[in-house]
N, C-alpha and C. Protein backbone atom coordinates (compact mmCIF):
# COMPACT_ATOMS: atom_id res chain seq x y z
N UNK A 1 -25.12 11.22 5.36
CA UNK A 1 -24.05 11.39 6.32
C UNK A 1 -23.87 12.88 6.59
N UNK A 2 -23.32 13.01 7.87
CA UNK A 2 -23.40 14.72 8.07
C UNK A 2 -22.41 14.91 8.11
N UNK A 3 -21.87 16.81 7.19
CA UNK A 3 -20.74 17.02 7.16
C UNK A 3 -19.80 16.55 7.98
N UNK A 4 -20.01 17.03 9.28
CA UNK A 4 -19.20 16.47 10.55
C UNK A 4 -18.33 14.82 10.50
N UNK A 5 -19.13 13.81 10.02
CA UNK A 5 -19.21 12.97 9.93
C UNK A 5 -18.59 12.03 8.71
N UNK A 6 -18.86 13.05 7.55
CA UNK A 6 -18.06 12.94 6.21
C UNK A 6 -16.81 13.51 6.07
N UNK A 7 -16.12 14.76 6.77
CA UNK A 7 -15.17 14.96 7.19
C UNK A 7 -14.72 14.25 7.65
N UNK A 8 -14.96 13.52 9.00
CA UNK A 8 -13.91 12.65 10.09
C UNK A 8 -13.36 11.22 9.06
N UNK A 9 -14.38 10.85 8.02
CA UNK A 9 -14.39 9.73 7.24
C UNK A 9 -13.39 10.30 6.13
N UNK A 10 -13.02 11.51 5.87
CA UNK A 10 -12.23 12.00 4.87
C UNK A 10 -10.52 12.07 5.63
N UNK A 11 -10.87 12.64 6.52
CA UNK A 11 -9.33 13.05 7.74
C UNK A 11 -8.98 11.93 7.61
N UNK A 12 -9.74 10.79 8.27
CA UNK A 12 -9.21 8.86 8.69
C UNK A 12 -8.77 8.29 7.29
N UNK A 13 -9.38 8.79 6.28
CA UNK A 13 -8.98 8.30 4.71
C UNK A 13 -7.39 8.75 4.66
N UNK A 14 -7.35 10.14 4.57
CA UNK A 14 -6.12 10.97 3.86
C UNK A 14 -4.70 10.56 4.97
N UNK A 15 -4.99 10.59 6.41
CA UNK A 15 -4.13 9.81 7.47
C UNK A 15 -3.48 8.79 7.28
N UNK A 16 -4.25 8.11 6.96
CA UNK A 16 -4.19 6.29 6.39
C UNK A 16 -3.48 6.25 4.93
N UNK A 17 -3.11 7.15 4.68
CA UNK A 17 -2.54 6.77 2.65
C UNK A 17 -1.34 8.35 3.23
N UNK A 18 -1.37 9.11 3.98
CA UNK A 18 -0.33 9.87 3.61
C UNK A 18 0.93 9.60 3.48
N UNK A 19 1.67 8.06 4.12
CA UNK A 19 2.80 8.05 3.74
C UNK A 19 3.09 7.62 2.69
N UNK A 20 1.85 6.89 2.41
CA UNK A 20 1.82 6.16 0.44
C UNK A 20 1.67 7.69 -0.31
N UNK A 21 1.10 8.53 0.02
CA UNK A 21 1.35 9.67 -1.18
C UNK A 21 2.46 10.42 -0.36
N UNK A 22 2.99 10.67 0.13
CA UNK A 22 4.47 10.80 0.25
C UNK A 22 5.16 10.46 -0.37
N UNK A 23 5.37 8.98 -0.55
CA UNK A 23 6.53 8.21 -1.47
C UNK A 23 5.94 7.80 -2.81
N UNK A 24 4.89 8.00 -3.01
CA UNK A 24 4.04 8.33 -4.43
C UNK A 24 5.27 9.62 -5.22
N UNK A 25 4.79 10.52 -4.07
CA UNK A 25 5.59 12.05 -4.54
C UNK A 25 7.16 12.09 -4.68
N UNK A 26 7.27 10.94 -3.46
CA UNK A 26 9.47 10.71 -3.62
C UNK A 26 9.71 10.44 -4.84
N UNK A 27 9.06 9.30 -5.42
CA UNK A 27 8.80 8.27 -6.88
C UNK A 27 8.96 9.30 -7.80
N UNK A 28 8.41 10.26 -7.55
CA UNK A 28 8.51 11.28 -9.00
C UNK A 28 9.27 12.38 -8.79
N UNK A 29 9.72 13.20 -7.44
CA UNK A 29 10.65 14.61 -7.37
C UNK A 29 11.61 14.12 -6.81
N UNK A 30 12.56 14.40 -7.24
CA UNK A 30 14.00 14.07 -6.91
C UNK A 30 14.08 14.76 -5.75
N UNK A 31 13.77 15.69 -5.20
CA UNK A 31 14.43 16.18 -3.83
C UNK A 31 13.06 16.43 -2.36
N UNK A 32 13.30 15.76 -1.48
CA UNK A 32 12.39 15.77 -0.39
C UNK A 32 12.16 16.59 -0.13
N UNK A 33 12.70 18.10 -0.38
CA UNK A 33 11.57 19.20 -0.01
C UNK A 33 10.74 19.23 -1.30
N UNK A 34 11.01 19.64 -1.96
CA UNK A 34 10.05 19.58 -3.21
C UNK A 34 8.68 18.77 -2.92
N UNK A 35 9.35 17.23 -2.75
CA UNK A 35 7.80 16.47 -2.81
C UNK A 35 6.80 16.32 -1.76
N UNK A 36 7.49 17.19 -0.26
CA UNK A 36 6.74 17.46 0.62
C UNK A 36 6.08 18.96 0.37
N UNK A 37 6.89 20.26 -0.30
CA UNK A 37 5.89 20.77 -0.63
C UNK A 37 4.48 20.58 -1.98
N UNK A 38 4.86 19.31 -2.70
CA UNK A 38 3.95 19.12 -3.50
C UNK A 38 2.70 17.90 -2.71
N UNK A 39 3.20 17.59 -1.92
CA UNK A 39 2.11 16.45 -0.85
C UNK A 39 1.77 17.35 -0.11
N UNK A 40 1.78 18.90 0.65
CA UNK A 40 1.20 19.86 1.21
C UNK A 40 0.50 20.57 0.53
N UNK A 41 0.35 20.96 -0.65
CA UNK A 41 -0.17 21.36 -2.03
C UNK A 41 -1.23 20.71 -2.30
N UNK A 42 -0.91 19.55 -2.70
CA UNK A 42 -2.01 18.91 -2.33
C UNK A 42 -2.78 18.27 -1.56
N UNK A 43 -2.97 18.07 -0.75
CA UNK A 43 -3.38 18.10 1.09
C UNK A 43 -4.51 19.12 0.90
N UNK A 44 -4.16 20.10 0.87
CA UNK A 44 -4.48 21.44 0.61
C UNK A 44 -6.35 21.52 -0.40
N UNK A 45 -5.41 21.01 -1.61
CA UNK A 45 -6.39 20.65 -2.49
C UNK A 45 -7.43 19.75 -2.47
N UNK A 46 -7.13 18.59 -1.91
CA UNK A 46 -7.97 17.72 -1.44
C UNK A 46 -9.30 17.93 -0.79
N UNK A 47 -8.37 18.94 0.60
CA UNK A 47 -9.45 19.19 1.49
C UNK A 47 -10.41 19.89 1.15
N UNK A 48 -10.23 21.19 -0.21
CA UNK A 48 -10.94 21.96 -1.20
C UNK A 48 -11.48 20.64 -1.43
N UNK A 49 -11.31 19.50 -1.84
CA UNK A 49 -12.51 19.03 -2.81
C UNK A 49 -12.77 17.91 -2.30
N UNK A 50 -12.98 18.10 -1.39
CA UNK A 50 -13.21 16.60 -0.37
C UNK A 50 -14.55 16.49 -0.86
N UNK A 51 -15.46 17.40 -0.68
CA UNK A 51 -16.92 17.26 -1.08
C UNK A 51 -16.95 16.34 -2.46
N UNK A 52 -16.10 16.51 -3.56
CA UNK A 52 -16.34 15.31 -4.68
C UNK A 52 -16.00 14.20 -4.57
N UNK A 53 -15.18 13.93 -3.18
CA UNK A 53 -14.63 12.38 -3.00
C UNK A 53 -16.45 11.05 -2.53
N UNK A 54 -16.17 10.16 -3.84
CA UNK A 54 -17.21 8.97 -3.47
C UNK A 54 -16.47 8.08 -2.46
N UNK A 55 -17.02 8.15 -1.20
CA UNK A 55 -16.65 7.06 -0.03
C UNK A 55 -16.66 5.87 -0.65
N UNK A 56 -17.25 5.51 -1.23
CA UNK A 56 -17.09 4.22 -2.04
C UNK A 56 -16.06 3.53 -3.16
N UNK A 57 -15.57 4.44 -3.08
CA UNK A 57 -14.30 4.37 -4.47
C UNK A 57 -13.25 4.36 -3.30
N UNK A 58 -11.59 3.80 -3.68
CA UNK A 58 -10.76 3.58 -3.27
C UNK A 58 -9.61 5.33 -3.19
N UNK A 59 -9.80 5.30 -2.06
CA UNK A 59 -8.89 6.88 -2.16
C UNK A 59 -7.95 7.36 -2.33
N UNK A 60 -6.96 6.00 -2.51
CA UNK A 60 -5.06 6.41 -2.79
C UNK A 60 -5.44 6.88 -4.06
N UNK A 61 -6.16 5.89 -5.29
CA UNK A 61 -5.98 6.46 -6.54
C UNK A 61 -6.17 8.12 -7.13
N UNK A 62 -7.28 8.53 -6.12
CA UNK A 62 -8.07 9.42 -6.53
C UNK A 62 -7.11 10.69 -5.67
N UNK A 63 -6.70 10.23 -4.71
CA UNK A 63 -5.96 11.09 -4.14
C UNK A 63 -4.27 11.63 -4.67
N UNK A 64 -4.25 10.02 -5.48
CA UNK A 64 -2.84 10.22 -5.79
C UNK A 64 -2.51 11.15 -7.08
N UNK A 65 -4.32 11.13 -7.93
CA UNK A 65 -4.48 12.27 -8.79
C UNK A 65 -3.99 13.76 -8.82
N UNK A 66 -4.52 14.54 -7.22
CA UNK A 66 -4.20 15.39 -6.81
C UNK A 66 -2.22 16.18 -6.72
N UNK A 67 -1.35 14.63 -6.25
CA UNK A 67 -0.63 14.61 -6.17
C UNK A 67 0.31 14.66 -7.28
N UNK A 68 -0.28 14.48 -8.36
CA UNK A 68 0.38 13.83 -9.81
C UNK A 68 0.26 15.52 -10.32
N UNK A 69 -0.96 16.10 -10.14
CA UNK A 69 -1.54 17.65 -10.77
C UNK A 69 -0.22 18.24 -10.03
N UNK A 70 -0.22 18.38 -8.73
CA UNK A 70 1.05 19.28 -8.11
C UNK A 70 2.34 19.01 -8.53
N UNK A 71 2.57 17.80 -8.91
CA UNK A 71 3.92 17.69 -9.40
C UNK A 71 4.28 18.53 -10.59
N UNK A 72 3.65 18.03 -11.55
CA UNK A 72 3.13 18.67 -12.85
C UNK A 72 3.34 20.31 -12.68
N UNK A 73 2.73 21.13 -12.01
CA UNK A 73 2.96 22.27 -11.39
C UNK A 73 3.78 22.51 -11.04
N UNK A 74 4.86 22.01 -10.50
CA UNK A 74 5.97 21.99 -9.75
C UNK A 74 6.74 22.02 -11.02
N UNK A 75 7.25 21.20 -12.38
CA UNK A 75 7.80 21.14 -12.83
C UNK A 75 7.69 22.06 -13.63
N UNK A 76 6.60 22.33 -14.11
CA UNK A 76 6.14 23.48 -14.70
C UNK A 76 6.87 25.02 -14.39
N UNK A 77 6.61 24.97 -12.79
CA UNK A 77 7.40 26.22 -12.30
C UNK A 77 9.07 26.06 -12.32
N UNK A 78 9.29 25.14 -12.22
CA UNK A 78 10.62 24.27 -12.14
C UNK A 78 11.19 24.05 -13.60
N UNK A 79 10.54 24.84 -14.50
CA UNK A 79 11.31 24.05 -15.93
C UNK A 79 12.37 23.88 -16.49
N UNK A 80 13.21 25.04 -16.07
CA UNK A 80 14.37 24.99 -16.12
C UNK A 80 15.78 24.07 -15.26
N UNK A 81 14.89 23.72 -14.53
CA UNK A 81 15.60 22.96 -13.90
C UNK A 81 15.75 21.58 -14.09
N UNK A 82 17.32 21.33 -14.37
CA UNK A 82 17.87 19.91 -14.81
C UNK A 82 17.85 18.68 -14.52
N UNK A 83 17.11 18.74 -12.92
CA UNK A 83 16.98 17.69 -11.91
C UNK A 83 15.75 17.32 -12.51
N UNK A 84 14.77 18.20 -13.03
CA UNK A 84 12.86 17.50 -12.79
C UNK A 84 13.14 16.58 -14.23
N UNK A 85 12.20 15.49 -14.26
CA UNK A 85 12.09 14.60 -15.12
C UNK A 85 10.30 15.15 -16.00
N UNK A 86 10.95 14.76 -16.71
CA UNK A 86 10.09 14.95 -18.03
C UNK A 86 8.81 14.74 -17.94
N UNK A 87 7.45 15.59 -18.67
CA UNK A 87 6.19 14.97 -18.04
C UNK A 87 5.62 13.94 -18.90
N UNK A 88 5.88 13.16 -19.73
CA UNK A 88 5.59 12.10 -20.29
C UNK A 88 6.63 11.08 -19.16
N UNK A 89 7.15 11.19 -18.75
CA UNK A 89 8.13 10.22 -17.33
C UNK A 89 6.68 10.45 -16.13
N UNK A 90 6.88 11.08 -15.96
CA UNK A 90 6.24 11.19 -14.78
C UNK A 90 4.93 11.03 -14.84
N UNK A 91 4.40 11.18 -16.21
CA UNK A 91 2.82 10.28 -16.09
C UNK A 91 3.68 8.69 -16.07
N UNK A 92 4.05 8.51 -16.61
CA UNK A 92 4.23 7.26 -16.61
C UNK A 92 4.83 6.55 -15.24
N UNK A 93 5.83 7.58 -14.44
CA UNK A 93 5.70 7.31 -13.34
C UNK A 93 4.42 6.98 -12.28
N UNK A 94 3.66 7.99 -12.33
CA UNK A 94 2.62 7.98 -11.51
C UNK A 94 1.57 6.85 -12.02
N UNK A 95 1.51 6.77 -13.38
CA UNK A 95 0.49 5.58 -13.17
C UNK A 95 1.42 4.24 -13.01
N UNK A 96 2.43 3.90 -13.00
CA UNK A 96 3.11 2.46 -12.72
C UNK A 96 2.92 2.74 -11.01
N UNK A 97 3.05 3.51 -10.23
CA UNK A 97 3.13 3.66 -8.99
C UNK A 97 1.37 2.93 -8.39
N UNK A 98 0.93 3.73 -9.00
CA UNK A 98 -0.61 3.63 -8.41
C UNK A 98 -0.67 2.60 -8.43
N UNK A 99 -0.75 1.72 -9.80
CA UNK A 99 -1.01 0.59 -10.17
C UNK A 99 -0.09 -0.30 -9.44
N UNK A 100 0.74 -0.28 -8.67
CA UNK A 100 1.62 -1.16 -8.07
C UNK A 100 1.04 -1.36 -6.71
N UNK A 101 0.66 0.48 -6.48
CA UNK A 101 0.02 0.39 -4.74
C UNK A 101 -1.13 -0.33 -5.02
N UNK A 102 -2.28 -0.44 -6.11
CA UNK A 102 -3.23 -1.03 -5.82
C UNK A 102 -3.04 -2.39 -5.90
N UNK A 103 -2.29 -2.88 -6.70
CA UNK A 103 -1.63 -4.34 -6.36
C UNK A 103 -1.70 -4.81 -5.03
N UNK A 104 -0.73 -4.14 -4.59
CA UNK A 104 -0.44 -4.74 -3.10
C UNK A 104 -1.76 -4.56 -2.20
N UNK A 105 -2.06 -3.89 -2.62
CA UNK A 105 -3.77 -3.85 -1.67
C UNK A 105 -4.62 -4.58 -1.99
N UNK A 106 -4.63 -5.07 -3.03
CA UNK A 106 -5.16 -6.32 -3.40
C UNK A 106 -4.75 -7.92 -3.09
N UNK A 107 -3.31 -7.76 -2.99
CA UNK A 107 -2.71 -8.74 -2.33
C UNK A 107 -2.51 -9.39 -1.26
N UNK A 108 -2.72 -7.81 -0.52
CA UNK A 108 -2.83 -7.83 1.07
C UNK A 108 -3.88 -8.00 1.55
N UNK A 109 -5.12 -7.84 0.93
CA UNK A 109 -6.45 -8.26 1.34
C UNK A 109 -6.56 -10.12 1.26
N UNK A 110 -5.85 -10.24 -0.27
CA UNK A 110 -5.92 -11.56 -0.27
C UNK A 110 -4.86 -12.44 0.72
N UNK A 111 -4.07 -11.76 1.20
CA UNK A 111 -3.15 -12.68 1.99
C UNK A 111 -4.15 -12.95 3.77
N UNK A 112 -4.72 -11.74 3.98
CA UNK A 112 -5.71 -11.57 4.97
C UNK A 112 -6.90 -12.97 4.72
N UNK A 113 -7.30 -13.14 3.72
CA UNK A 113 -8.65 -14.17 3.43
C UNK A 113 -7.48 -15.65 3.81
N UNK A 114 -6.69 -15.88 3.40
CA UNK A 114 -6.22 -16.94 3.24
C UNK A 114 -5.46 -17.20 4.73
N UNK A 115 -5.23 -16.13 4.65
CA UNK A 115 -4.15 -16.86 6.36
C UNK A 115 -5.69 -17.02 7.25
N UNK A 116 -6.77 -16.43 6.84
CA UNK A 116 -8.20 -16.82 7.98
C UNK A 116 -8.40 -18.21 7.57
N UNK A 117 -7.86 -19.27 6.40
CA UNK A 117 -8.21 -20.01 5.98
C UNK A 117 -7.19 -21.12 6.49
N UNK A 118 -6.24 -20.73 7.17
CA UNK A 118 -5.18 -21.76 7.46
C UNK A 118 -5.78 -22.63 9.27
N UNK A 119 -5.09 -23.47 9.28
CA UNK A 119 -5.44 -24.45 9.96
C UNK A 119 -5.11 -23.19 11.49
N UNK A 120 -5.51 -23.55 12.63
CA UNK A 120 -5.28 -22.54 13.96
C UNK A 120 -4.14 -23.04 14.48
N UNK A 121 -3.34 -24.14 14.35
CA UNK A 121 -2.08 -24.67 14.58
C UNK A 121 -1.04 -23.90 13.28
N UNK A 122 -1.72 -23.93 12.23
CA UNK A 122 -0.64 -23.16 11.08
C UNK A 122 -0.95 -21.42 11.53
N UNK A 123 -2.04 -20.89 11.62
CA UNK A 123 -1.77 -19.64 12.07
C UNK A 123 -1.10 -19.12 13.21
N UNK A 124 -1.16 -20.26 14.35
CA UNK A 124 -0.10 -19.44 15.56
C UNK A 124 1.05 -20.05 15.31
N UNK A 125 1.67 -20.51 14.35
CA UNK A 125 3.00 -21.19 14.02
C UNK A 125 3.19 -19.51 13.37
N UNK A 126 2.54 -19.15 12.43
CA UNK A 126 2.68 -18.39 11.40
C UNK A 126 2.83 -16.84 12.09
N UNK A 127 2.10 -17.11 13.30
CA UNK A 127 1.88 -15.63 14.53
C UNK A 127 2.61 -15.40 14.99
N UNK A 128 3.35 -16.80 15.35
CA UNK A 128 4.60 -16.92 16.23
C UNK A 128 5.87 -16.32 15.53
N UNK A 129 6.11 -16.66 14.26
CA UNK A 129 7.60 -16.14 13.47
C UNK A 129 7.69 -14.61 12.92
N UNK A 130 6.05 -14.46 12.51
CA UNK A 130 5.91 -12.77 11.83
C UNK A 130 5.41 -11.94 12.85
N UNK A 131 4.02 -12.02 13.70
CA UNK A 131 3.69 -11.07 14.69
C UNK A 131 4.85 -11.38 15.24
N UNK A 132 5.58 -11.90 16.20
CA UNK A 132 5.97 -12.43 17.47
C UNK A 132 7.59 -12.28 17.04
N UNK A 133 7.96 -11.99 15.98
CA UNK A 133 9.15 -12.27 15.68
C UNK A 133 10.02 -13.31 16.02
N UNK A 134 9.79 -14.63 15.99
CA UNK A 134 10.46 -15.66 16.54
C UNK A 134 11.44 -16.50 15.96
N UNK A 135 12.71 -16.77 15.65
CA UNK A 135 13.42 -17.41 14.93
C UNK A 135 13.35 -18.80 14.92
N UNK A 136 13.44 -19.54 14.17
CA UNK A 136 13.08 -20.97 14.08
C UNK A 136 13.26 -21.48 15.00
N UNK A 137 14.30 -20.98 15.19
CA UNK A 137 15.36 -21.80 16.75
C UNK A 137 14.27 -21.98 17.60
N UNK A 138 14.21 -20.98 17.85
CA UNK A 138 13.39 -20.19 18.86
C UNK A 138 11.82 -21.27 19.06
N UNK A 139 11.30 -20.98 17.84
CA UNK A 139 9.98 -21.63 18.00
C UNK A 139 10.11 -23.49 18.10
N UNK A 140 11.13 -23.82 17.66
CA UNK A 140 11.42 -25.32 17.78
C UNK A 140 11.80 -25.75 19.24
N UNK A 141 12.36 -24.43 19.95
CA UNK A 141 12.22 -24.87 21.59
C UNK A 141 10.92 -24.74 22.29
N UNK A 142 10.76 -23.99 21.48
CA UNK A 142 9.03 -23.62 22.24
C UNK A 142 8.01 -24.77 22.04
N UNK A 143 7.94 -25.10 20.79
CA UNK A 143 7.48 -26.33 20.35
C UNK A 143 7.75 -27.56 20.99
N UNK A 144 9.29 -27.74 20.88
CA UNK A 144 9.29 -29.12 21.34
C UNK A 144 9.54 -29.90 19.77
N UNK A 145 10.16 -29.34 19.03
CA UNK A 145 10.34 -29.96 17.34
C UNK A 145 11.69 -29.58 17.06
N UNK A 146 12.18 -30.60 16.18
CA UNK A 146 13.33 -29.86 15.90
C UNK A 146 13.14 -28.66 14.49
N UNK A 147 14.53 -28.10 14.75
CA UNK A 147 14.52 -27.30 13.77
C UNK A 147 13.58 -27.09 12.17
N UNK A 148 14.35 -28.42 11.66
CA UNK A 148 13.89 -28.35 10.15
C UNK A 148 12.36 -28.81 9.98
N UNK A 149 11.98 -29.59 11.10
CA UNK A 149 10.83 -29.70 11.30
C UNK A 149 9.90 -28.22 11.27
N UNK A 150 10.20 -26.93 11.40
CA UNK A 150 9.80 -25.98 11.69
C UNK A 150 10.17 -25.13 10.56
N UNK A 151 11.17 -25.63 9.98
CA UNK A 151 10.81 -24.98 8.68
C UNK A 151 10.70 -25.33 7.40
N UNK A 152 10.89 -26.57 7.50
CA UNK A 152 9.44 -27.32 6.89
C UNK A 152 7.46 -26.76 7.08
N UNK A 153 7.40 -26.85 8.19
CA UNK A 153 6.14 -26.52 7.88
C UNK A 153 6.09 -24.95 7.71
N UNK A 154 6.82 -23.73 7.94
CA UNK A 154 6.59 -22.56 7.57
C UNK A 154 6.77 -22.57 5.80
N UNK A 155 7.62 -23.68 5.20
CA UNK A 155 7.82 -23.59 4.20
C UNK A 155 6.42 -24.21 3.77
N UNK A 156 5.94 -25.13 4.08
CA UNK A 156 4.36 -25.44 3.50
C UNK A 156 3.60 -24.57 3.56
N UNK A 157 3.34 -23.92 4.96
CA UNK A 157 2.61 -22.72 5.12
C UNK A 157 2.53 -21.58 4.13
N UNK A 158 3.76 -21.13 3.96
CA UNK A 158 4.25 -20.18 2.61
C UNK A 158 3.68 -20.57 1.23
N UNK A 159 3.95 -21.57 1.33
CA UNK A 159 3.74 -22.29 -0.22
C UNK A 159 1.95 -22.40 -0.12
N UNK A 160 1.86 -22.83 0.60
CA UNK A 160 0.09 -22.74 0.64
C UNK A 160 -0.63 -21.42 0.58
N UNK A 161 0.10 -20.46 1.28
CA UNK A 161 -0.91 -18.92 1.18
C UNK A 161 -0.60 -18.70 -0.30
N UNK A 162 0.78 -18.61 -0.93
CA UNK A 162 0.91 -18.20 -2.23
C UNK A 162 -0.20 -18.93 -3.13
N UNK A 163 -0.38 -20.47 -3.35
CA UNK A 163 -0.44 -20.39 -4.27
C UNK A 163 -2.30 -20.17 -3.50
N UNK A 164 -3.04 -20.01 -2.45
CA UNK A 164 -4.82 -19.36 -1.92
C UNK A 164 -4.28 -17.93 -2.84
N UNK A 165 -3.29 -16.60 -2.39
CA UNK A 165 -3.77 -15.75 -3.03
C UNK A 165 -3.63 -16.22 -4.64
N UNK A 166 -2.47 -16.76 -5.41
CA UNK A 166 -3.04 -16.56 -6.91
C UNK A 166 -4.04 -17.30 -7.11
N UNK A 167 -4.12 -18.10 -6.79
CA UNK A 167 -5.43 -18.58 -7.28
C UNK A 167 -6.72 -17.33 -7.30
N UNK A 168 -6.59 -16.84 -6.14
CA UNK A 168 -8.15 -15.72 -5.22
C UNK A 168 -8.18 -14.53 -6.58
N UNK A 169 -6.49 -14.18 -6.51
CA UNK A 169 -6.49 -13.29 -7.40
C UNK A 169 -6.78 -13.66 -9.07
N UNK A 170 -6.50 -14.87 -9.55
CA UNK A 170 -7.26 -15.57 -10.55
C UNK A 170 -8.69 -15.48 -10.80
N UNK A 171 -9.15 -15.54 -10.00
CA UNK A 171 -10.76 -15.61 -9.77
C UNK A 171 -11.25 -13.85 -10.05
N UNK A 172 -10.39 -13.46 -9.35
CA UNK A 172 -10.98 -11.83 -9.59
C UNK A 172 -10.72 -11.30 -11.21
N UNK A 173 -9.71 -11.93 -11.40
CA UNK A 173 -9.39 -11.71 -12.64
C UNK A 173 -10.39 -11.88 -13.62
N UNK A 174 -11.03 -12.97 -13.97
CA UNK A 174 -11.97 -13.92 -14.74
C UNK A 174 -13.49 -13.65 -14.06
N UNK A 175 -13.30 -12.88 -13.15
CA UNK A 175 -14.47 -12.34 -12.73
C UNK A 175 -15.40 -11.26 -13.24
């Protein structure tokens, strides 16, 4: 891949996760300037070491590394100060964080496989209330059903993606 090219793939990476390492950084500094100058800090740093980032590896984690080092720094310079939390807290912050964001990205991939798996009458029911914002009401006139009829089946619908992702996520597990 050419610099040019591995750059634009680095910019579209760091774009895509900056408001997750934003509130990565809220999670751990008590005051919003602080953790925007420690998410500019590292920004900074990143772009220094973009060249060691593997496209293939997942980039919040690796990025959120960067972010965890500046804090650290921050408190460091900050020691005296009564507001910063402790750095045995704040590792422990930062890895419950990560580990939560990668959760949901895992979750959200699996909610993606499974709603492709729902019937095309359950997905534009399902299009209709979340894309479309539609209130039951709403979709039971549109339909032509009554009410509970309509949420009844969003309630099946629900109940069916939950238990496609644990299961999906079961499988990865034991995988």
């Amino acid at each position: 891949m050419s610099d040019a090219s591995s750059d634009a793939v680095f910019i579209e990476r760091l774009t895509s996760c900056q408001v997750r390492l934003r509130a990565f950084a809220l999670s751990i500094v008590p005051r919003s300037d602080d953790a925007d100058d420690v998410l500019q800090s590292a920004c900074v740093k990143l772009w220094e070491k973009r060249g060691d980032y593997d496209p293939d590896r997942n980039f919040f984690p690796w990025a959120s590394g960067f972010v965890l080092i500046e804090v650290l720094r921050l408190r460091r310079k900050k020691a005296t100060d009564k507001l910063m939390f402790g750095e045995a807290l704040i590792n422990s912050l930062a890895a419950d964080y990560v580990a939560g964001v990668t959760e949901m990205d895992l979750r959200r991939e699996q909610l993606r496989l499974c709603v492709a798996k729902l019937s095309p009458r359950d997905r534009d029911l399902l299009g209709e209330r979340y894309d479309a914002d539609l209130k039951a009401k709403q979709l039971a006139g549109k339909r032509g059903m009554p009410v509970t009829t309509v949420y009844s089946a969003l309630a099946r619908i629900r109940e069916s993606l939950y238990r496609c992702i644990e299961a999906n996520l079961a499988k990865q597990t034991h995988a």
